[in-house]
Protein backbone atom coordinates (compact mmCIF):
# COMPACT_ATOMS: atom_id res chain seq x y z
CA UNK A 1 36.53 -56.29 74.85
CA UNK A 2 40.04 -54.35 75.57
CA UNK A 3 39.14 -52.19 72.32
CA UNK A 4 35.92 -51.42 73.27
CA UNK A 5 37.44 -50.67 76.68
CA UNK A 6 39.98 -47.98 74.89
CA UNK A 7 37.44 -46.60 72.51
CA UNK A 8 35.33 -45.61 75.51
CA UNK A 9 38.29 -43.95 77.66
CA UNK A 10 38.86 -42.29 74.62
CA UNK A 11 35.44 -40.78 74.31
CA UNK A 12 35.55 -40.27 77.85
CA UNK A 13 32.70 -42.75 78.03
CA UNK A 14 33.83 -44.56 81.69
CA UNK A 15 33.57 -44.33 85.24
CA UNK A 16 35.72 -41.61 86.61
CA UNK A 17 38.85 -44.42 88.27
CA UNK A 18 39.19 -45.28 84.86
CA UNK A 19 38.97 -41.91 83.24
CA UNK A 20 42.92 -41.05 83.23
CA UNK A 21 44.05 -44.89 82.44
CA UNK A 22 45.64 -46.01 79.33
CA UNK A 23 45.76 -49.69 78.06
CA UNK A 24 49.29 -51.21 76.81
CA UNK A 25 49.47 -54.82 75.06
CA UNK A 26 52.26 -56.59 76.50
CA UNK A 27 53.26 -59.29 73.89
CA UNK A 28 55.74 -62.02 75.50
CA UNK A 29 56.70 -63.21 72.12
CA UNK A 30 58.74 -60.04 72.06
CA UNK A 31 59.66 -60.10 75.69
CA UNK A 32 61.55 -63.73 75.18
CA UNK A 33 62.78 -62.79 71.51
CA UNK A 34 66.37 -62.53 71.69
CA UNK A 35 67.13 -63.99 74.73
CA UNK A 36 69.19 -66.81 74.95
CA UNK A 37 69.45 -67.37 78.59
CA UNK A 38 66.61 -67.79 81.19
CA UNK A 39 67.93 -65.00 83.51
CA UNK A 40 68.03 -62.46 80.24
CA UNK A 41 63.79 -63.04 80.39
CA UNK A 42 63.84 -62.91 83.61
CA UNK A 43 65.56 -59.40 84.12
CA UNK A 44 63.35 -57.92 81.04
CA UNK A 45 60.21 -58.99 83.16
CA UNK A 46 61.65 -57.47 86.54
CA UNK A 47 61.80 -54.31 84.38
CA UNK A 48 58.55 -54.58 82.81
CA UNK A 49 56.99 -55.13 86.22
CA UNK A 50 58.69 -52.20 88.00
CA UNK A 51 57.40 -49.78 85.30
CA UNK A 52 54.00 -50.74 85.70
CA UNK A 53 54.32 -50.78 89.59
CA UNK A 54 55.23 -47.22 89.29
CA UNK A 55 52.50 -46.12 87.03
CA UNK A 56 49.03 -46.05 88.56
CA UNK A 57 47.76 -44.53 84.80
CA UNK A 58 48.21 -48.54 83.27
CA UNK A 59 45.63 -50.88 82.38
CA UNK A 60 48.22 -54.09 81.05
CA UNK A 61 46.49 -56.13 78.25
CA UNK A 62 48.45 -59.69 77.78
CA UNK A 63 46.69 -61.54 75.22
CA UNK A 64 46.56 -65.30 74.70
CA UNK A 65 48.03 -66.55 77.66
């Protein structure tokens, strides 16, 4: 579904409030990977979060949750 999604932004193939948007995968293998303590996650997350607060442009694609 969330490639079919992208393949029709890209061909410009969507209604116009999602004509300027642009799909990110957010794996949270990677997020915890690396951190040994629960507040490390927990500060990557705040700063995952606050970028995609400030960007209207983001469609955020978390798969197998």
């Amino acid at each position: 579904i969330v490639e079919g999604l992208a393949q029709r932004i890209m061909e410009g193939r969507v209604p116009i409030f999602l004509a300027n948007k642009r799909i990110v995968a957010l794996d949270l293998s990677l997020i915890v990977a690396g951190t040994k303590y629960r507040g490390q996650f927990e500060e990557r997350l705040k700063g995952i979060l606050k970028e995609l607060k400030e960007s209207k442009e983001l469609i955020v694609f978390i798969d197998e949750i």
